[in-house]
C-alpha atoms as a PDB file:
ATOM      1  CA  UNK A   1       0.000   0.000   0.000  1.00  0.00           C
ATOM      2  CA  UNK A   2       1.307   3.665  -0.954  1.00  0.00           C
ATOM      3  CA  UNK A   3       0.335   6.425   1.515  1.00  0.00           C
ATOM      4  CA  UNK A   4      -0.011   9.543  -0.985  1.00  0.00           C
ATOM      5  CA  UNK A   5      -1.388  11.964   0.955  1.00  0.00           C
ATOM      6  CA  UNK A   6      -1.792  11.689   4.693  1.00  0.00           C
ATOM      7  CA  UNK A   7      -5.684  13.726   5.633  1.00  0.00           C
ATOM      8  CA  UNK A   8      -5.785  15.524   8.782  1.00  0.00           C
ATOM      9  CA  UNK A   9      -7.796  12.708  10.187  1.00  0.00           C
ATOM     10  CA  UNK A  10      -4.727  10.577  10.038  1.00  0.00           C
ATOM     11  CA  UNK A  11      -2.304  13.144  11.296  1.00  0.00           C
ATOM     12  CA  UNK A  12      -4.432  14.026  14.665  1.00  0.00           C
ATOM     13  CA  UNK A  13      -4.369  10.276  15.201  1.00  0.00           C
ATOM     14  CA  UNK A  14      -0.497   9.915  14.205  1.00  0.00           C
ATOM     15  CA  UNK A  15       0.157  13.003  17.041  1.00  0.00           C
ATOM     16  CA  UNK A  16      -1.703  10.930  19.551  1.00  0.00           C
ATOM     17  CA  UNK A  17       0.677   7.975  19.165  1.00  0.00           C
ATOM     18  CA  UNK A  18       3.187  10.307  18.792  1.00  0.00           C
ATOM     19  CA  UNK A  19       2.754  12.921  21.312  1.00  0.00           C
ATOM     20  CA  UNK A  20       3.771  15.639  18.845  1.00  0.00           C
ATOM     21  CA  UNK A  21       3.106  16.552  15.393  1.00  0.00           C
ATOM     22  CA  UNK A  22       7.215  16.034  14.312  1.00  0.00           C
ATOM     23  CA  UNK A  23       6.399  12.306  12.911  1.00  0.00           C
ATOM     24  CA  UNK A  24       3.092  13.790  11.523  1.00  0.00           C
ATOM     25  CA  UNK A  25       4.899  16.391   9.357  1.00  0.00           C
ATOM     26  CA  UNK A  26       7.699  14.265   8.373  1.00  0.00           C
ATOM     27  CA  UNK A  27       5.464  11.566   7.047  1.00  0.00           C
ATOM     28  CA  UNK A  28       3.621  14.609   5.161  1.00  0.00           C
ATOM     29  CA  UNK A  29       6.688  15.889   3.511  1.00  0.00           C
ATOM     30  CA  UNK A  30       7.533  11.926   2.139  1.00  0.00           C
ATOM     31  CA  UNK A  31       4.400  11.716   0.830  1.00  0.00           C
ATOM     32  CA  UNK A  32       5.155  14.547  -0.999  1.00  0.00           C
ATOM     33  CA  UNK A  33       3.375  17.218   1.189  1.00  0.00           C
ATOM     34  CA  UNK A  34       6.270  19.304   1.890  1.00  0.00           C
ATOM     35  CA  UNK A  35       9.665  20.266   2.669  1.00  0.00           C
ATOM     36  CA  UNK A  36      12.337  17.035   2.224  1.00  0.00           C
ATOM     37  CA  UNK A  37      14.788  15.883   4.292  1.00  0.00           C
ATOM     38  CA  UNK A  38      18.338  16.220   3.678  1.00  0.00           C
ATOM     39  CA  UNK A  39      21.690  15.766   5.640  1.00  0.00           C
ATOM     40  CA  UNK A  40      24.753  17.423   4.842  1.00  0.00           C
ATOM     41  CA  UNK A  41      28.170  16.503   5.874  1.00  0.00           C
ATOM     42  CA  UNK A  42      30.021  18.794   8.074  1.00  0.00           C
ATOM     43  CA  UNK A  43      33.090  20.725   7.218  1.00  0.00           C
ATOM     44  CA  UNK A  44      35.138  18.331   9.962  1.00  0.00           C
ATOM     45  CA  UNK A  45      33.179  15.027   8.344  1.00  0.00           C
ATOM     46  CA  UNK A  46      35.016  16.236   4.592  1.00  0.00           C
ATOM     47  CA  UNK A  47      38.024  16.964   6.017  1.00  0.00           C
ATOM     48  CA  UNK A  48      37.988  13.697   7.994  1.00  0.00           C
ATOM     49  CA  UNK A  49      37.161  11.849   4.898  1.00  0.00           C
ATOM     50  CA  UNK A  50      40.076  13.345   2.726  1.00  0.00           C
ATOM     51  CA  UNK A  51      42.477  12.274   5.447  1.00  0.00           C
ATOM     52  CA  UNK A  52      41.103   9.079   5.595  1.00  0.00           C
ATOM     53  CA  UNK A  53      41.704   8.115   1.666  1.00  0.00           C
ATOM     54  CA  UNK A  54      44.636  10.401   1.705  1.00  0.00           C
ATOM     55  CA  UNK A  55      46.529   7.829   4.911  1.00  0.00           C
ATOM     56  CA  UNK A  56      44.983   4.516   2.598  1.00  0.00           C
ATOM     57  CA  UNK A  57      47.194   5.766  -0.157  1.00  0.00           C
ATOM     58  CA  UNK A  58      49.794   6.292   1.870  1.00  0.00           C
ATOM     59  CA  UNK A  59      49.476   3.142   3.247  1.00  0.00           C
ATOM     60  CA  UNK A  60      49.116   1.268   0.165  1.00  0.00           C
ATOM     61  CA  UNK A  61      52.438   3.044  -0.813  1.00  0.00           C
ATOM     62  CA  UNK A  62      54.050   1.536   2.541  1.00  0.00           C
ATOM     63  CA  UNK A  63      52.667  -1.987   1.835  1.00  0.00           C
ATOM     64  CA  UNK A  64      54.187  -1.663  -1.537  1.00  0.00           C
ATOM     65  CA  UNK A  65      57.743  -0.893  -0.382  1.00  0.00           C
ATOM     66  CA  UNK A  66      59.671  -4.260  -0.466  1.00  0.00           C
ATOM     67  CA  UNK A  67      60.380  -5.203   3.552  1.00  0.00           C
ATOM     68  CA  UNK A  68      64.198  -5.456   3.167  1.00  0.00           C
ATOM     69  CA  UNK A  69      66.031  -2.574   1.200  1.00  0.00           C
ATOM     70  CA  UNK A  70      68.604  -5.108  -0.502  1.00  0.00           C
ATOM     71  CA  UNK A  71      71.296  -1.956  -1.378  1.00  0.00           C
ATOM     72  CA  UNK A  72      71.553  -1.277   2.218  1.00  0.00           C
ATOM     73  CA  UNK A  73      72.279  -5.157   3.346  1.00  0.00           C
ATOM     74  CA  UNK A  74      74.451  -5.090   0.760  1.00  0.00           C
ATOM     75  CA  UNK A  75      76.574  -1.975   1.901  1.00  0.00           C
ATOM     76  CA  UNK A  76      77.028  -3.470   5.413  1.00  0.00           C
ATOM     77  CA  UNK A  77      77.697  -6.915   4.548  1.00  0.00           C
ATOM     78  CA  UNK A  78      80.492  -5.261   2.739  1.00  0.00           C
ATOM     79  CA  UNK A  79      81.638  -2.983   5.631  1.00  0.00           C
ATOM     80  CA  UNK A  80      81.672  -6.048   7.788  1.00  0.00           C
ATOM     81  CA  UNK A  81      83.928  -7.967   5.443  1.00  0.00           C
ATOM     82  CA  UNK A  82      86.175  -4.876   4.986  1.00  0.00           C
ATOM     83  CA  UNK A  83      86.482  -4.878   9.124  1.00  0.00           C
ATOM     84  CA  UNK A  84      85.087  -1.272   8.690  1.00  0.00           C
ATOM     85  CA  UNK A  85      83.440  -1.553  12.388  1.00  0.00           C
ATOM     86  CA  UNK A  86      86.208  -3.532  13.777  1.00  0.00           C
ATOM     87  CA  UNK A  87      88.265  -0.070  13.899  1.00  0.00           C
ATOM     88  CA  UNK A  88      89.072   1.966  16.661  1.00  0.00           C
ATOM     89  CA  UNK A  89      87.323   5.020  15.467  1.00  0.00           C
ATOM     90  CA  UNK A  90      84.309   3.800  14.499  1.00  0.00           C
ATOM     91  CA  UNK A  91      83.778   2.490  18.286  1.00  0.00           C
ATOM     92  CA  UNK A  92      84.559   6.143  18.999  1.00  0.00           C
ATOM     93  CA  UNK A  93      81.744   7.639  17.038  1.00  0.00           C
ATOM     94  CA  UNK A  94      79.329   4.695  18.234  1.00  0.00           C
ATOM     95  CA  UNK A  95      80.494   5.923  22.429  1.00  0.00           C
ATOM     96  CA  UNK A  96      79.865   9.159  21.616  1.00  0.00           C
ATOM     97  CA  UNK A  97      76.482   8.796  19.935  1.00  0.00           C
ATOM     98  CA  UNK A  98      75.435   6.685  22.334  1.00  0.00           C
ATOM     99  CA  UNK A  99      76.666   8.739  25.416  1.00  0.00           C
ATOM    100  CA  UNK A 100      75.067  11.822  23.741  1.00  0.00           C
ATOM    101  CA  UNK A 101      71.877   9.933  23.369  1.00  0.00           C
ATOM    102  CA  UNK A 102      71.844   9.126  27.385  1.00  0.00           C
ATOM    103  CA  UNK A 103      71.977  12.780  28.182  1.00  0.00           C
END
């Protein structure tokens, strides 16, 4: 069954149930009776959206990266054969990094 039109008859009873006339009038304006409904996002809602399909590209990007960078295994793999951290100077720089990260 469609409801077209809703007659006054019907919308005294529908305030009754209701206690109001707000369900009255809405039901009036879907049948086609009146003003119409509408919701709007908020300035903060777009914003949030953008953000959100801005961090899954971003992400996607991430997920996309390979998990180990091959150039830099490579590099120390060939430090370590050369003895490069087996030197007295590079344990200096490591102390002092270290220390200066304590403080």
């Amino acid at each position: 069954m469609e409801i077209n039109k809703i007659t006054p008859a019907m919308q005294n009873e529908l305030r009754k149930l209701d206690g109001g006339s707000r369900k009255a009038d809405s039901m009036q304006a879907a049948a086609g009776g009146g003003a119409v409904d509408r919701s709007e996002f908020s300035a903060d809602g777009k914003k949030q959206r953008e953000i959100k399909g801005e961090m899954q590209i971003i992400s996607s990007m991430v997920d996309a990266q390979p998990d180990v960078r091959t150039d830099k295994v490579a590099a120390a793999r060939a430090r370590v054969s050369m003895g490069f951290y087996n030197t007295e100077s590079f344990a200096e720089k490591l102390a002092a990094k270290l220390a200066a990260n304590l403080v």
